[in-house]
Protein backbone atom coordinates (compact mmCIF):
# COMPACT_ATOMS: atom_id res chain seq x y z
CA UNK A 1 60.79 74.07 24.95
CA UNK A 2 60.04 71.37 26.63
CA UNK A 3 61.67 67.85 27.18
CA UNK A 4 60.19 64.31 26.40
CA UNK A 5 61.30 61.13 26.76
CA UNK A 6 60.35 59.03 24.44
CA UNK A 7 60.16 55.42 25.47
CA UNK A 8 59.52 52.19 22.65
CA UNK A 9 59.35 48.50 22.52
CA UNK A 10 62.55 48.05 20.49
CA UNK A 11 61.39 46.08 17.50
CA UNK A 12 60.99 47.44 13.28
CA UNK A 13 57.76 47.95 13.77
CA UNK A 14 57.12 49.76 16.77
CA UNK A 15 60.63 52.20 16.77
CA UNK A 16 60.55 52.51 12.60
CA UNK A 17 56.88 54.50 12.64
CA UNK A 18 57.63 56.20 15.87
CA UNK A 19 60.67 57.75 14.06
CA UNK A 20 58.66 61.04 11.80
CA UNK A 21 56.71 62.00 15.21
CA UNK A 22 60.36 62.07 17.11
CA UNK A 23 61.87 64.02 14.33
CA UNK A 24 58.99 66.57 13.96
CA UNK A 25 59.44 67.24 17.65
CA UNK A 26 62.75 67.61 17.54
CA UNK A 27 62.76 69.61 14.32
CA UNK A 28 59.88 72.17 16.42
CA UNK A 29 62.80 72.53 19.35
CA UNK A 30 61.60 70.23 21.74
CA UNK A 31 64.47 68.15 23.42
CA UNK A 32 63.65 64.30 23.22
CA UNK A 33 65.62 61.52 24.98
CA UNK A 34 64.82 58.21 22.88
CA UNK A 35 64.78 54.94 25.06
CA UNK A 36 65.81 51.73 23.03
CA UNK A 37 68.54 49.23 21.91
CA UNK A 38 71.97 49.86 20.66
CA UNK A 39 70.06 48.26 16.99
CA UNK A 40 68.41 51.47 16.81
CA UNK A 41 70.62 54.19 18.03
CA UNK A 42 72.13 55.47 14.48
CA UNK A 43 68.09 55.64 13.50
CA UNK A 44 67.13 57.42 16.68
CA UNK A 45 70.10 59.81 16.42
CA UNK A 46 69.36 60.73 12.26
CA UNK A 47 66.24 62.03 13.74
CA UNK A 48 67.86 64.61 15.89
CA UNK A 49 66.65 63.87 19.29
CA UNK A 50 69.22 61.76 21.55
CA UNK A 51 69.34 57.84 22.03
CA UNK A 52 69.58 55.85 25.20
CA UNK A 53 69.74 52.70 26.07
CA UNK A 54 67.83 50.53 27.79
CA UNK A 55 69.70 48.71 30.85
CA UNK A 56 67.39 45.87 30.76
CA UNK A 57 69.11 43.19 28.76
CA UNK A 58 65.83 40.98 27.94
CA UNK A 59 64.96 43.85 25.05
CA UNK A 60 67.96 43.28 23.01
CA UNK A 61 66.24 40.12 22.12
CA UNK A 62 62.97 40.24 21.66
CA UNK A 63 62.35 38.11 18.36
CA UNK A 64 60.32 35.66 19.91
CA UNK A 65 57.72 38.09 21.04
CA UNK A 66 54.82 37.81 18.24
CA UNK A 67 55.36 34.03 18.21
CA UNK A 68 53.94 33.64 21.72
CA UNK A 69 50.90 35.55 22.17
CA UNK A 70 49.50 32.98 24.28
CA UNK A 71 52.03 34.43 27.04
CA UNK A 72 52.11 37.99 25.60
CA UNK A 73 50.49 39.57 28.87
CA UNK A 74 52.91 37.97 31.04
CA UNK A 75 55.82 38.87 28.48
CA UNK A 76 55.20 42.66 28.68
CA UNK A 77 54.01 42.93 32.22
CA UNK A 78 57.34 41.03 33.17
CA UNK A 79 58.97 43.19 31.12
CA UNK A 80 57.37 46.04 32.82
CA UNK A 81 58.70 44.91 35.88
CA UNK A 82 62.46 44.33 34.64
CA UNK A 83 62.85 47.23 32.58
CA UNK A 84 61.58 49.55 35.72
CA UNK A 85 64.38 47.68 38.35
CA UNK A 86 66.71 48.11 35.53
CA UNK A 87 66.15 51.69 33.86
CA UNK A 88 63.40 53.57 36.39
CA UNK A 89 66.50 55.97 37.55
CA UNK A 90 67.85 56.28 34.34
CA UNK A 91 64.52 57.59 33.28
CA UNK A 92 64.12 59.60 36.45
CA UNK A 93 67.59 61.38 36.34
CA UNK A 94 66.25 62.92 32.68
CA UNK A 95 64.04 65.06 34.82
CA UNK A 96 61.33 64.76 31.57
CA UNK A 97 58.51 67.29 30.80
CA UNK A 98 56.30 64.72 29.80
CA UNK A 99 56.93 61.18 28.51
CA UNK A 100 55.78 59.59 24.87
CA UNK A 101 55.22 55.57 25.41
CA UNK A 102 54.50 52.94 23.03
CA UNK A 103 51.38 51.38 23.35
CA UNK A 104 52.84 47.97 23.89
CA UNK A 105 55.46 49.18 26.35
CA UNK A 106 53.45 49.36 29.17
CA UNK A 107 56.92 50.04 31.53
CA UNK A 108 56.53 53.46 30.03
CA UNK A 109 52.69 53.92 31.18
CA UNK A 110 54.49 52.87 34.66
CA UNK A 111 57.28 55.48 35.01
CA UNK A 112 55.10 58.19 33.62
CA UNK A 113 52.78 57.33 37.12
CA UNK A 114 55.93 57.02 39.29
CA UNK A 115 57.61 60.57 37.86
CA UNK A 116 54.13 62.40 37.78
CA UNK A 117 54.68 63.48 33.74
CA UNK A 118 51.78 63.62 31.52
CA UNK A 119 51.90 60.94 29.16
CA UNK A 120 51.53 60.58 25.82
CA UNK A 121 50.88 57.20 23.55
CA UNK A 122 51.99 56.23 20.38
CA UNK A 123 50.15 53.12 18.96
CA UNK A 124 52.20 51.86 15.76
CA UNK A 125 49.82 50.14 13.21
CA UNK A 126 50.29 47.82 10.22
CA UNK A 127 48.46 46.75 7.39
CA UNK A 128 46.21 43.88 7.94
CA UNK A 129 45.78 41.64 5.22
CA UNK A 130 44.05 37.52 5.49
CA UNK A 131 47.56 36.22 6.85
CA UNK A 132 47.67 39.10 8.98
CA UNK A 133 44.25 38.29 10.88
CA UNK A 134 44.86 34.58 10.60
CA UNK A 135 47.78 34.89 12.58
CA UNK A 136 45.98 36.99 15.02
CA UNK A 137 43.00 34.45 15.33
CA UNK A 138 44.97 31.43 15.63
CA UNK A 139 47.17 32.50 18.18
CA UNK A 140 46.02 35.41 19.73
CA UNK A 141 42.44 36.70 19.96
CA UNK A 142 40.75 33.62 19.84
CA UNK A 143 43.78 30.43 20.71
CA UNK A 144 43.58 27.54 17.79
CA UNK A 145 43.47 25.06 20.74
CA UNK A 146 42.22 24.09 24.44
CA UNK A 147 45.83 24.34 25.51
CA UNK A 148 46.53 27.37 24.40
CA UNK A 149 43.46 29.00 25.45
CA UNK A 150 44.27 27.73 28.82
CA UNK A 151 47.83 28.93 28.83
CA UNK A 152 46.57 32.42 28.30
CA UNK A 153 44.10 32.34 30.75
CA UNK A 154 46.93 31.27 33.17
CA UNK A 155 49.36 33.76 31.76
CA UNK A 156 47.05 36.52 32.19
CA UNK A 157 46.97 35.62 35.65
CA UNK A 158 49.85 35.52 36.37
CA UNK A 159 50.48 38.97 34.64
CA UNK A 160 47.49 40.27 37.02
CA UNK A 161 49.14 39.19 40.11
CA UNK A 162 52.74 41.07 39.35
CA UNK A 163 50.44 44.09 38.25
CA UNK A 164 49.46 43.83 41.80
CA UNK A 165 52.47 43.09 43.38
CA UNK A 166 54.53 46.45 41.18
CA UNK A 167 51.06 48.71 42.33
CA UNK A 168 52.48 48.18 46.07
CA UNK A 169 55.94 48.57 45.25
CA UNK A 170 55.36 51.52 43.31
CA UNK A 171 52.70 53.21 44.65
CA UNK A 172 50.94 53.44 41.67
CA UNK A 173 48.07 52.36 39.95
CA UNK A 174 49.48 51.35 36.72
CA UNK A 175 48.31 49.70 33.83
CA UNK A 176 47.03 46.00 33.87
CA UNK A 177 46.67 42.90 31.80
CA UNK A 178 44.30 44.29 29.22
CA UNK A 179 46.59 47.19 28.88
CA UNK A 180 49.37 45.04 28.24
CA UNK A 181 47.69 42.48 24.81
């Protein structure tokens, strides 16, 4: 069979519903190398594929992640950026098949450019409820405030000019600030 790697943003929400899919896959003989945190090895492991970790230390500590979304772009595409200096040879010495990435984890859309591997994306949803798309509106989608508008639109650019920068380093056309909110 073949062999995936299987790369998450490590938080509940995105690793916890990514979990069935890893352990059907694993369960139908295909080999699957799990990127994440040490706080979700023993889950990762349960499901029978194998756990790594992520050398990057920025994603052991992510909690503050949903309360910015003004600077969410930035966030992940900087992320993007660490996470390939960090763990790009890590990720390259699995010699994958093909490689499964989060849909907020655009680092994962990067290295499956870099290695040539198909690529595969998992989008993790949630059930919205009022609070839910309150939240969303007021800090995300459409910014409570001038200032935070404004901060986004500067974050965002700033996220657009590193996508830029990591497409000549890389050689790649990887994914951009729209990919990344």
């Amino acid at each position: 069979m073949a062999k995936a790697l299987f790369v998450s943003l490590p938080l509940h929400g995105h690793v916890n519903p990514s979990l069935a899919v890893v352990r059907e896959l694993s369960a139908r003989g295909e080999e699957v190398v799990y990127f994440s945190t040490d706080r979700y090895a023993a889950a990762i492991e349960q499901t029978g594929s194998r756990f790594r970790a992520y050398l990057e230390p920025t994603l052991a500590n992510l909690a503050n992640l949903p309360e910015h979304t003004d600077r969410l772009a930035w966030m992940l595409m900087d992320l993007s950026d660490k996470v390939l200096k960090a763990d790009l040879q890590a990720l390259r010495d699995e010699r994958p098949d093909y490689l499964i990435t989060d849909s907020v984890a655009p680092w994962g859309q990067w290295a499956a450019k870099i290695l040539d591997v198909p690529l595969v994306t998992s989008t993790s949803t949630f059930a919205f409820n009022s609070s839910v798309m309150r939240f969303g509106l007021s800090g995300g989608v459409r910014p409570k405030s001038l200032q935070l508008f404004v901060s986004k639109l500067r974050h965002m650019a700033k996220a657009s000019r590193l996508r830029r920068r990591l497409c000549r380093e890389y050689g790649v056309n990887g994914p951009g600030v729209f990919a990344s909110v």
